[in-house]
N, C-alpha and C. Protein backbone atom coordinates (compact mmCIF):
# COMPACT_ATOMS: atom_id res chain seq x y z
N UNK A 1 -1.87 22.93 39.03
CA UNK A 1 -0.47 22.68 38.79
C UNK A 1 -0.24 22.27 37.34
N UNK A 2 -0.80 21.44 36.38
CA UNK A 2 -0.93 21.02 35.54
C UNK A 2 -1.17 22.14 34.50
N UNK A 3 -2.03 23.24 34.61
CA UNK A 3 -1.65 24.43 33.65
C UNK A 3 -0.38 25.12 33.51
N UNK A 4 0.26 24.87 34.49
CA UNK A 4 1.31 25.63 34.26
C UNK A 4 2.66 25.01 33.84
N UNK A 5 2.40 23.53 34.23
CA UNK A 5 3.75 22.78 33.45
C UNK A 5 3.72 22.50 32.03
N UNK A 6 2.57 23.19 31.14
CA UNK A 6 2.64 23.01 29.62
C UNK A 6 3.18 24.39 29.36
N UNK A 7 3.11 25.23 29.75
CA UNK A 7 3.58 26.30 29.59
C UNK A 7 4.80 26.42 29.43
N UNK A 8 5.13 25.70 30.34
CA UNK A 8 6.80 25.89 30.68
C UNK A 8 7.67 24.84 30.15
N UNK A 9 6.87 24.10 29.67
CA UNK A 9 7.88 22.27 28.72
C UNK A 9 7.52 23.40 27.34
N UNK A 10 6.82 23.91 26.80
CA UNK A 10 6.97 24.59 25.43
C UNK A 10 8.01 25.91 25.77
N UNK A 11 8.23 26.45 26.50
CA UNK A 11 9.11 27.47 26.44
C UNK A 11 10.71 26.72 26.43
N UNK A 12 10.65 25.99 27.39
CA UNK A 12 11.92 25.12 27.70
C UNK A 12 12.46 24.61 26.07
N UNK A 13 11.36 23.98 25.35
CA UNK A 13 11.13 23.53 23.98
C UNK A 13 11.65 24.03 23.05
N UNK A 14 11.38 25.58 23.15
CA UNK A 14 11.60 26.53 21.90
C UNK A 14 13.40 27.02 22.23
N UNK A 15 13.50 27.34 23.63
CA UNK A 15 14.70 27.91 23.60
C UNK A 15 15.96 26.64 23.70
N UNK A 16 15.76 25.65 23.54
CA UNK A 16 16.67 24.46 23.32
C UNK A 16 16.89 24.23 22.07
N UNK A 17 15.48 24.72 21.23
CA UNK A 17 15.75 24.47 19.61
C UNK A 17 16.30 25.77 18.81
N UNK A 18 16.07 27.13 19.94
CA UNK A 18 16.40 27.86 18.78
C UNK A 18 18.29 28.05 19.17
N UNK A 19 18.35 27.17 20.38
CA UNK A 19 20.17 27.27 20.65
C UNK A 19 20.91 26.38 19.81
N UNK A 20 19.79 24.98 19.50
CA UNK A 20 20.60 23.91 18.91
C UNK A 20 20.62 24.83 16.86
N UNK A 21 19.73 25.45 16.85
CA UNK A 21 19.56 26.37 15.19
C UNK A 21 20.86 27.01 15.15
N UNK A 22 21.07 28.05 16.13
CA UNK A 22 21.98 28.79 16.19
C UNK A 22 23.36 28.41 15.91
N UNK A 23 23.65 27.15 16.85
CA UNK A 23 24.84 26.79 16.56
C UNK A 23 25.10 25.80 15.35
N UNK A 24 24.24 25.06 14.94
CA UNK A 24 24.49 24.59 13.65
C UNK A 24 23.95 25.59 12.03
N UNK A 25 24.48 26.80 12.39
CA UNK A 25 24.41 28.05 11.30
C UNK A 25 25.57 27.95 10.17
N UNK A 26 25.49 27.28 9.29
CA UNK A 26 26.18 27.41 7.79
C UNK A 26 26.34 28.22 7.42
N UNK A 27 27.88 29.06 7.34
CA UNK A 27 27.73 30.32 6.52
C UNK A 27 27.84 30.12 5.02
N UNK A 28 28.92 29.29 4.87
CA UNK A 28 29.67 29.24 3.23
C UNK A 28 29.34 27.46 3.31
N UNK A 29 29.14 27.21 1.81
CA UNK A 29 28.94 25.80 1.34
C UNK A 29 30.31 25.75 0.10
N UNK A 30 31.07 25.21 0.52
CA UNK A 30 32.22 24.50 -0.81
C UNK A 30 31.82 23.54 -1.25
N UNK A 31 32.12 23.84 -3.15
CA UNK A 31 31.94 22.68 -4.43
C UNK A 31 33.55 22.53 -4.59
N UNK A 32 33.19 20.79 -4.48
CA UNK A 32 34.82 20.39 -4.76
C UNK A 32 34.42 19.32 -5.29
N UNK A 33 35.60 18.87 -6.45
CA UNK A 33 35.92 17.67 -7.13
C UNK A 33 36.72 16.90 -6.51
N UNK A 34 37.79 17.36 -5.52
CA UNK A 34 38.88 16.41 -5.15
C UNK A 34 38.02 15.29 -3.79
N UNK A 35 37.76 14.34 -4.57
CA UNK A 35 37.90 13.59 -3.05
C UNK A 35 38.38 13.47 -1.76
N UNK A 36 39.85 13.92 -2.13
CA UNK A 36 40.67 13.79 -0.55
C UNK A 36 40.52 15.35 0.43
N UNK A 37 39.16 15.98 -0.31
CA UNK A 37 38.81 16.92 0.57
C UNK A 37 37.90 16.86 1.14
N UNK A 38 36.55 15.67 0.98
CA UNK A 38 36.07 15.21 1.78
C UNK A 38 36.20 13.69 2.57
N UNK A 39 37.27 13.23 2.70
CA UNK A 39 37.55 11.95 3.33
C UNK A 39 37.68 11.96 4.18
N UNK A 40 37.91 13.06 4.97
CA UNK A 40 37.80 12.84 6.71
C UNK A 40 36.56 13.75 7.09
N UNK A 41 35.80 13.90 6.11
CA UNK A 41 34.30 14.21 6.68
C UNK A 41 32.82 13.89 6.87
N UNK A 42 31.68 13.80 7.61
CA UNK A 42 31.00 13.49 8.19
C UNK A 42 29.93 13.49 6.57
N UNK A 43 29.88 12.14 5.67
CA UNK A 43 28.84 12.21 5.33
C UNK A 43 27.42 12.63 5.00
N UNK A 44 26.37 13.89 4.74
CA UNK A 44 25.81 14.24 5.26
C UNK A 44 24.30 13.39 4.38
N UNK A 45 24.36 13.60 3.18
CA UNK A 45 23.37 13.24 2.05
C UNK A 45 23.62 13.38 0.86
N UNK A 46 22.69 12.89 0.04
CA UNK A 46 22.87 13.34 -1.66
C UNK A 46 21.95 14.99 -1.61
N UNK A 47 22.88 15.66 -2.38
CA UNK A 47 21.92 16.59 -3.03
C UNK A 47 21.94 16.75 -4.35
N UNK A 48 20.81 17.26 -4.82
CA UNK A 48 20.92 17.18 -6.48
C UNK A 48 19.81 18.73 -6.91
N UNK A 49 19.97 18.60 -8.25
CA UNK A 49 18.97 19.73 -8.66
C UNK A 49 18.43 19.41 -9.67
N UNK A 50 17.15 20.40 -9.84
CA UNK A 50 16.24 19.90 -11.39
C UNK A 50 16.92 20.36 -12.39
N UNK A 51 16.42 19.38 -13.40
CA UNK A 51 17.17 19.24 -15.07
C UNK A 51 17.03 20.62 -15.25
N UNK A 52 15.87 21.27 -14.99
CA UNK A 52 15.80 22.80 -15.49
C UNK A 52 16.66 23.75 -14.92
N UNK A 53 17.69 23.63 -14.08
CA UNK A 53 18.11 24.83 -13.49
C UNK A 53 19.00 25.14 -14.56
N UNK A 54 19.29 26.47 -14.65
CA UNK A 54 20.36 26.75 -15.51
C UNK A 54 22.00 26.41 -15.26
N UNK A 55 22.42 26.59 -15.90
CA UNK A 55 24.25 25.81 -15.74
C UNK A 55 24.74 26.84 -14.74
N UNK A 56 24.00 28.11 -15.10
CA UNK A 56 24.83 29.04 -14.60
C UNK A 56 24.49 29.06 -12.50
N UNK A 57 23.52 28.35 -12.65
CA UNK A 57 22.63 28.47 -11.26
C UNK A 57 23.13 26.62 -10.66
N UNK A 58 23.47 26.13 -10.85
CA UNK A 58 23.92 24.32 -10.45
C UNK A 58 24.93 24.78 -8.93
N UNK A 59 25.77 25.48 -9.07
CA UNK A 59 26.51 25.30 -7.93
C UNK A 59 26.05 25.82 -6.57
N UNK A 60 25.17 27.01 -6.77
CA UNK A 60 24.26 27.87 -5.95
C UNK A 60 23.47 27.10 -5.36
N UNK A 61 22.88 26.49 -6.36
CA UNK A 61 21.71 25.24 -5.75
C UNK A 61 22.01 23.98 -5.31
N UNK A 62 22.87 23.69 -5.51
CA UNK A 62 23.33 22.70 -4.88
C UNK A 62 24.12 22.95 -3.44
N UNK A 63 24.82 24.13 -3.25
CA UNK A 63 25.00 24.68 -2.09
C UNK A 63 23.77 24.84 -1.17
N UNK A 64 22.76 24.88 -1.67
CA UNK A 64 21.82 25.69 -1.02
C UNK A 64 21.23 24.46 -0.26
N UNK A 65 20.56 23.60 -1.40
CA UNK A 65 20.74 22.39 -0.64
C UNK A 65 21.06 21.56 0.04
N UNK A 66 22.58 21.95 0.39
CA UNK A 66 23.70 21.05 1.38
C UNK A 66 23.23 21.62 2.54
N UNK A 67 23.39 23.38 2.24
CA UNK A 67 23.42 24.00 4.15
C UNK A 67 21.92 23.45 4.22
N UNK A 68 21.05 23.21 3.76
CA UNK A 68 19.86 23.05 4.16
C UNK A 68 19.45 21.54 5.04
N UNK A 69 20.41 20.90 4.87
CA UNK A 69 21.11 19.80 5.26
C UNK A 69 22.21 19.87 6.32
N UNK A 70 22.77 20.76 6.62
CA UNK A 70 23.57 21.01 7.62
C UNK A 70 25.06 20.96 7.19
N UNK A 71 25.14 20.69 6.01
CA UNK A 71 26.89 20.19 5.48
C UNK A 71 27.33 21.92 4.61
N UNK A 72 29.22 21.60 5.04
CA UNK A 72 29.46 22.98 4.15
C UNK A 72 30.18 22.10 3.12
N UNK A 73 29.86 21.21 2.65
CA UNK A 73 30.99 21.08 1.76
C UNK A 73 30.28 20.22 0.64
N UNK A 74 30.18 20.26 -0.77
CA UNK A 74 29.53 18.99 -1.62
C UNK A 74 30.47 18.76 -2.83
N UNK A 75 30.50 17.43 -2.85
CA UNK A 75 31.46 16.79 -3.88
C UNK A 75 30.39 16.10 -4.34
N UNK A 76 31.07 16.74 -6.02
CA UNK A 76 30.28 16.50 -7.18
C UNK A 76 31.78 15.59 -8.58
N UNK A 77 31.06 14.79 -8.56
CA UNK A 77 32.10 13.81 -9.41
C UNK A 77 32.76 14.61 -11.06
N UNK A 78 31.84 15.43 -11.17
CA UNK A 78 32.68 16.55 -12.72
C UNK A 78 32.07 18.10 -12.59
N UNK A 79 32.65 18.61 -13.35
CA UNK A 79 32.09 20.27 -13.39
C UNK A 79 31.03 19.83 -14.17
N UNK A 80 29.85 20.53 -13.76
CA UNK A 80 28.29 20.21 -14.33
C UNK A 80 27.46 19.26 -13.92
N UNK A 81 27.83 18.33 -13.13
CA UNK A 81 27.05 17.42 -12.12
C UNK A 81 25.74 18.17 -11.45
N UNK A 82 24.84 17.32 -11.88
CA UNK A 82 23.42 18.01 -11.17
C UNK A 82 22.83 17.32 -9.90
N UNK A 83 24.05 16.50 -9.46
CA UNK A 83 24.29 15.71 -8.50
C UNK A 83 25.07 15.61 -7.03
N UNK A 84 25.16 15.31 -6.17
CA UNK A 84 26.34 15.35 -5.61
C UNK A 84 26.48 15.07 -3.99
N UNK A 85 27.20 14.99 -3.44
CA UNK A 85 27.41 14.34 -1.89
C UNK A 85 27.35 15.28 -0.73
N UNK A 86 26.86 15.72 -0.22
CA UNK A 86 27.05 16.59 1.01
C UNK A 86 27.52 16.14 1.74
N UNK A 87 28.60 16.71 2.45
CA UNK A 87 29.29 16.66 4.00
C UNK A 87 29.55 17.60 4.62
N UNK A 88 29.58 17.44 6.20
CA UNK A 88 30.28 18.18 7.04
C UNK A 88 31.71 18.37 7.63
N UNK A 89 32.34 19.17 7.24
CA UNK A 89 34.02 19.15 7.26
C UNK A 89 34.54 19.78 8.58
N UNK A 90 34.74 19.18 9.46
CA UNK A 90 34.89 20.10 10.64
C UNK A 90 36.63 21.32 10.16
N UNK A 91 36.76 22.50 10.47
CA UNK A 91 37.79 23.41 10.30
C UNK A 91 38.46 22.91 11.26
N UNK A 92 39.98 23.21 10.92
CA UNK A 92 41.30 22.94 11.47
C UNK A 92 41.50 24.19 12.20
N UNK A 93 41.69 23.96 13.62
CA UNK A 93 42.15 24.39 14.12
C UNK A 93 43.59 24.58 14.51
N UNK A 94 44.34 25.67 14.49
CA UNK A 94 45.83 25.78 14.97
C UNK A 94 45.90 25.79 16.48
N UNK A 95 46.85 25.25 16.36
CA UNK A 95 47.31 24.93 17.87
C UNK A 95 48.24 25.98 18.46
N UNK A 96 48.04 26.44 19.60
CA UNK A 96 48.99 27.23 20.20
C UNK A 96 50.71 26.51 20.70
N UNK A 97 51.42 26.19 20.47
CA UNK A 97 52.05 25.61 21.00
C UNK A 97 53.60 26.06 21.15
């Protein structure tokens, strides 16, 4: 009996993680300066990038870093910040009414 319940706690395992992957899938990451566009959102982490990246490559990578983190959204305190806040912004939904 015991061979066969490892079998089946790792399958159980994989398809719980690859449902919980699925649904937390990031398509787009937003760079914003305005504060009051992340104030009603879920904190996520700092992300930042190396001194070496190019200027032209900072927002890419710093996006890249957020979804990698789970957040679509990072506020960075100026244009050129190699720094910056990740969050998760839940979308507004319209109401039928």
């Amino acid at each position: 009996m015991k061979r066969f319940l490892l079998p089946g706690l790792l399958a159980a395992t994989a398809i719980a993680a690859s449902g919980r992957c699925a649904s937390n899938t990031i398509e787009t990451v937003s760079i914003t300066r305005e504060p009051s566009a992340v104030a009603t959102c879920r904190r996520v982490g700092e992300v930042t990038v190396d001194a070496k990246t190019p200027d032209s490559r900072i927002h890419a990578e710093l996006a890249a870093a957020a979804k990698a983190q789970g957040a679509n959204t990072v506020f960075i305190p100026a244009e050129g910040s190699r720094t910056g806040t990740a969050h998760f912004c839940e979308t507004k939904r319209l109401s039928h009414s």
